[in-house]
C-alpha atoms as a PDB file:
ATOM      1  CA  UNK A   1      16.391  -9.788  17.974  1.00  0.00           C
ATOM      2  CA  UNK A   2      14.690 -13.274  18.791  1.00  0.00           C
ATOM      3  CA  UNK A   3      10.789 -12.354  19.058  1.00  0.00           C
ATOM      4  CA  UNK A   4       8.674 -15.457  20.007  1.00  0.00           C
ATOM      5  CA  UNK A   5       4.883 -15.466  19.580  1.00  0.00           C
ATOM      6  CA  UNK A   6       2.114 -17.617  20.686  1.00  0.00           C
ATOM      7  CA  UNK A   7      -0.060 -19.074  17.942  1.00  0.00           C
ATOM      8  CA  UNK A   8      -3.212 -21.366  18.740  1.00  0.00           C
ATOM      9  CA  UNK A   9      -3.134 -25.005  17.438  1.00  0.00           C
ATOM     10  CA  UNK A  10      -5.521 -25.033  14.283  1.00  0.00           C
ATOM     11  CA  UNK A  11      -3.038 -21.916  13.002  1.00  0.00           C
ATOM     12  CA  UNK A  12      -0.082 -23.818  13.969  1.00  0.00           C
ATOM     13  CA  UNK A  13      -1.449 -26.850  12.194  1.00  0.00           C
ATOM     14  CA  UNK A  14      -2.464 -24.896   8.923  1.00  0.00           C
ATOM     15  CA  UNK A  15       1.183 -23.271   8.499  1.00  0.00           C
ATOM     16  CA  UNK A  16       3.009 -26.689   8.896  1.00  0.00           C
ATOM     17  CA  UNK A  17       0.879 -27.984   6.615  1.00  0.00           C
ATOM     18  CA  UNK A  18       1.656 -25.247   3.710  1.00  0.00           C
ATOM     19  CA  UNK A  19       5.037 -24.985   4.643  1.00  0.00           C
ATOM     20  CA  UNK A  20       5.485 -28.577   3.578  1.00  0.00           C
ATOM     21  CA  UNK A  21       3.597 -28.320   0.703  1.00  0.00           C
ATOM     22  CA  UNK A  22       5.629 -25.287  -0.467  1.00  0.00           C
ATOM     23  CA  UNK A  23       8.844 -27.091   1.270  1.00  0.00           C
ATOM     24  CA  UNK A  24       9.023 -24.437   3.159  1.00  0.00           C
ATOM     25  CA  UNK A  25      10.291 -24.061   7.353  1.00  0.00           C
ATOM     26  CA  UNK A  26       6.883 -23.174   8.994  1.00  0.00           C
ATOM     27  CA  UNK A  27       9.494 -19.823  10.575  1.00  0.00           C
ATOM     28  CA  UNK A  28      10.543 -18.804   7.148  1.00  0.00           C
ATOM     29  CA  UNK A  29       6.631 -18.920   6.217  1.00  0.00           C
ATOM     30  CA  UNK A  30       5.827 -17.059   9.307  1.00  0.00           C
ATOM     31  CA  UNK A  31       8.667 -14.433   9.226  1.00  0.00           C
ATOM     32  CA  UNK A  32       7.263 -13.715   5.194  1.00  0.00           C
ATOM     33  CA  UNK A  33       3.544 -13.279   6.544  1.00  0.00           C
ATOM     34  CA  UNK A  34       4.485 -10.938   9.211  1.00  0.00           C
ATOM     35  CA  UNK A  35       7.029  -8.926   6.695  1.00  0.00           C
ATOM     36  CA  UNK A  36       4.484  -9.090   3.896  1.00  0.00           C
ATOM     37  CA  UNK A  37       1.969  -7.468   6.631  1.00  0.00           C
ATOM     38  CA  UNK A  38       4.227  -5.101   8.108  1.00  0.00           C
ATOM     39  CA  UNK A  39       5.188  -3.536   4.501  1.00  0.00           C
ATOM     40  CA  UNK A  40       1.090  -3.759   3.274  1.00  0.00           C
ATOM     41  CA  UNK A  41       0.435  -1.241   6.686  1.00  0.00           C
ATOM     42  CA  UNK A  42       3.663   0.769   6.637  1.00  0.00           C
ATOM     43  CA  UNK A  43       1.980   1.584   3.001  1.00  0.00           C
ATOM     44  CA  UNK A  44      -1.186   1.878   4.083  1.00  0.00           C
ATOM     45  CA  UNK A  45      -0.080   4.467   6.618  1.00  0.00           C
ATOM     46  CA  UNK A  46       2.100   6.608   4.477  1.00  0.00           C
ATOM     47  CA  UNK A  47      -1.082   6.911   1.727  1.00  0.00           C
ATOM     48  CA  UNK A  48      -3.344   7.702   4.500  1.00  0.00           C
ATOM     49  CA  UNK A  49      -0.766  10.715   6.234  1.00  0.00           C
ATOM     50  CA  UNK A  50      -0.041  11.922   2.521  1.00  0.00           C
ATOM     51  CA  UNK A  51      -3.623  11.955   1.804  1.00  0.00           C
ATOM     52  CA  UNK A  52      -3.980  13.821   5.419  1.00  0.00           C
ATOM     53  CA  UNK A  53      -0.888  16.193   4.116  1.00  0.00           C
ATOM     54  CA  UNK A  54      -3.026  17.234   0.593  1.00  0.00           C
ATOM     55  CA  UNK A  55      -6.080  17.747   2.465  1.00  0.00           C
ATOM     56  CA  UNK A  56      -4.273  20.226   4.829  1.00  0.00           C
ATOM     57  CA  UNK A  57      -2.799  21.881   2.178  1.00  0.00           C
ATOM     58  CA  UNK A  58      -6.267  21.925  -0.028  1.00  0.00           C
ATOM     59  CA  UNK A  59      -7.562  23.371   3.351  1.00  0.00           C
ATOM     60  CA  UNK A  60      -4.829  26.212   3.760  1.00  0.00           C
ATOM     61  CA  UNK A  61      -4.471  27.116  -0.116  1.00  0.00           C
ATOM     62  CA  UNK A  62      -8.174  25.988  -2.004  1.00  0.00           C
ATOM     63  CA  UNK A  63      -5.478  25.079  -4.734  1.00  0.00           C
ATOM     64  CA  UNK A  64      -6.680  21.334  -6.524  1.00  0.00           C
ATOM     65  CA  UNK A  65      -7.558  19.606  -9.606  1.00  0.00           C
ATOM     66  CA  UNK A  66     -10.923  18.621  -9.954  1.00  0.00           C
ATOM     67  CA  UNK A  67     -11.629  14.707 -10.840  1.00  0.00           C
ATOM     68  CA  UNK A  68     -12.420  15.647 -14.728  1.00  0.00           C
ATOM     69  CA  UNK A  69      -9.338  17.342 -14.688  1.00  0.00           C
ATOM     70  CA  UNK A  70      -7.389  14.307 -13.776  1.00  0.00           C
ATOM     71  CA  UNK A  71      -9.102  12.096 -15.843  1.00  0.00           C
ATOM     72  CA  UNK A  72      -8.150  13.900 -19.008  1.00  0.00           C
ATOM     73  CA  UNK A  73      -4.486  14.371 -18.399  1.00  0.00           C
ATOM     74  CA  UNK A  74      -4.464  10.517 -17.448  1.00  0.00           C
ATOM     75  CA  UNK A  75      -6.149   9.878 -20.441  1.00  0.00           C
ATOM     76  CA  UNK A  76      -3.419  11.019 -22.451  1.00  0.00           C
ATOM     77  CA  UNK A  77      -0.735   9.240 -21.242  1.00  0.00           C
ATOM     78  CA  UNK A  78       0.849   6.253 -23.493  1.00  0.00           C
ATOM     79  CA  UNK A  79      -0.864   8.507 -26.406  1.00  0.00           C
ATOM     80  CA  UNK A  80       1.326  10.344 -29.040  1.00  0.00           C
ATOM     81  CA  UNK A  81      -0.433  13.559 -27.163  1.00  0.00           C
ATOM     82  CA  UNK A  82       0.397  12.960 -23.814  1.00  0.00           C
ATOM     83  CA  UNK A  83       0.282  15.889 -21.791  1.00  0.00           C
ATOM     84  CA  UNK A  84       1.913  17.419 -18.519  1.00  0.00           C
ATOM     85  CA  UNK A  85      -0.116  17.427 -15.544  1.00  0.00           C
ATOM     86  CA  UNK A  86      -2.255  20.484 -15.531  1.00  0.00           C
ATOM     87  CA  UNK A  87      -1.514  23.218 -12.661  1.00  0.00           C
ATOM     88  CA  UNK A  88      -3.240  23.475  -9.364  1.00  0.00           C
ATOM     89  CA  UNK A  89      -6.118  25.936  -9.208  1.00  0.00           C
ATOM     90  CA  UNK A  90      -8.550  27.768  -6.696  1.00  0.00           C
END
């Protein structure tokens, strides 16, 4: 699907100018940006609605690791004592 999109002049200017520096097409260069964004706020969206999905389950349960607790199993790990993550408590 062909998708075309207006740009102003200075923009326009600044990715023809990097894209032959890199040796680059100016699409390719655009087509990256806009993938490169698309996959940084698909991300951003699935951290934000699993962080939404823990605090509705913290809300319906009170089960959690406090931040100490966390820090000290991380702390372990690479260590010749690593340990398991700890269980969830009220």
């Amino acid at each position: 699907m062909a998708t075309s999109i207006k740009i102003d002049d200075t923009l326009k200017s600044r990715v023809h100018q990097l894209a032959n520096q890199r040796h680059r097409s100016p699409q390719g260069m655009i087509q990256e940006a806009i993938e490169q964004y698309i996959e940084r706020e698909e991300a951003r969206e699935r951290f934000k609605q699993e962080a939404l999905a823990s605090w509705q389950s913290y809300q319906e349960t009170g089960r959690h690791l406090s931040g100490q607790e966390v820090r000290t199993w991380l702390n372990t790990w690479g260590t010749d004592d690593e340990k398991q993550i700890p269980e969830c408590h009220k």
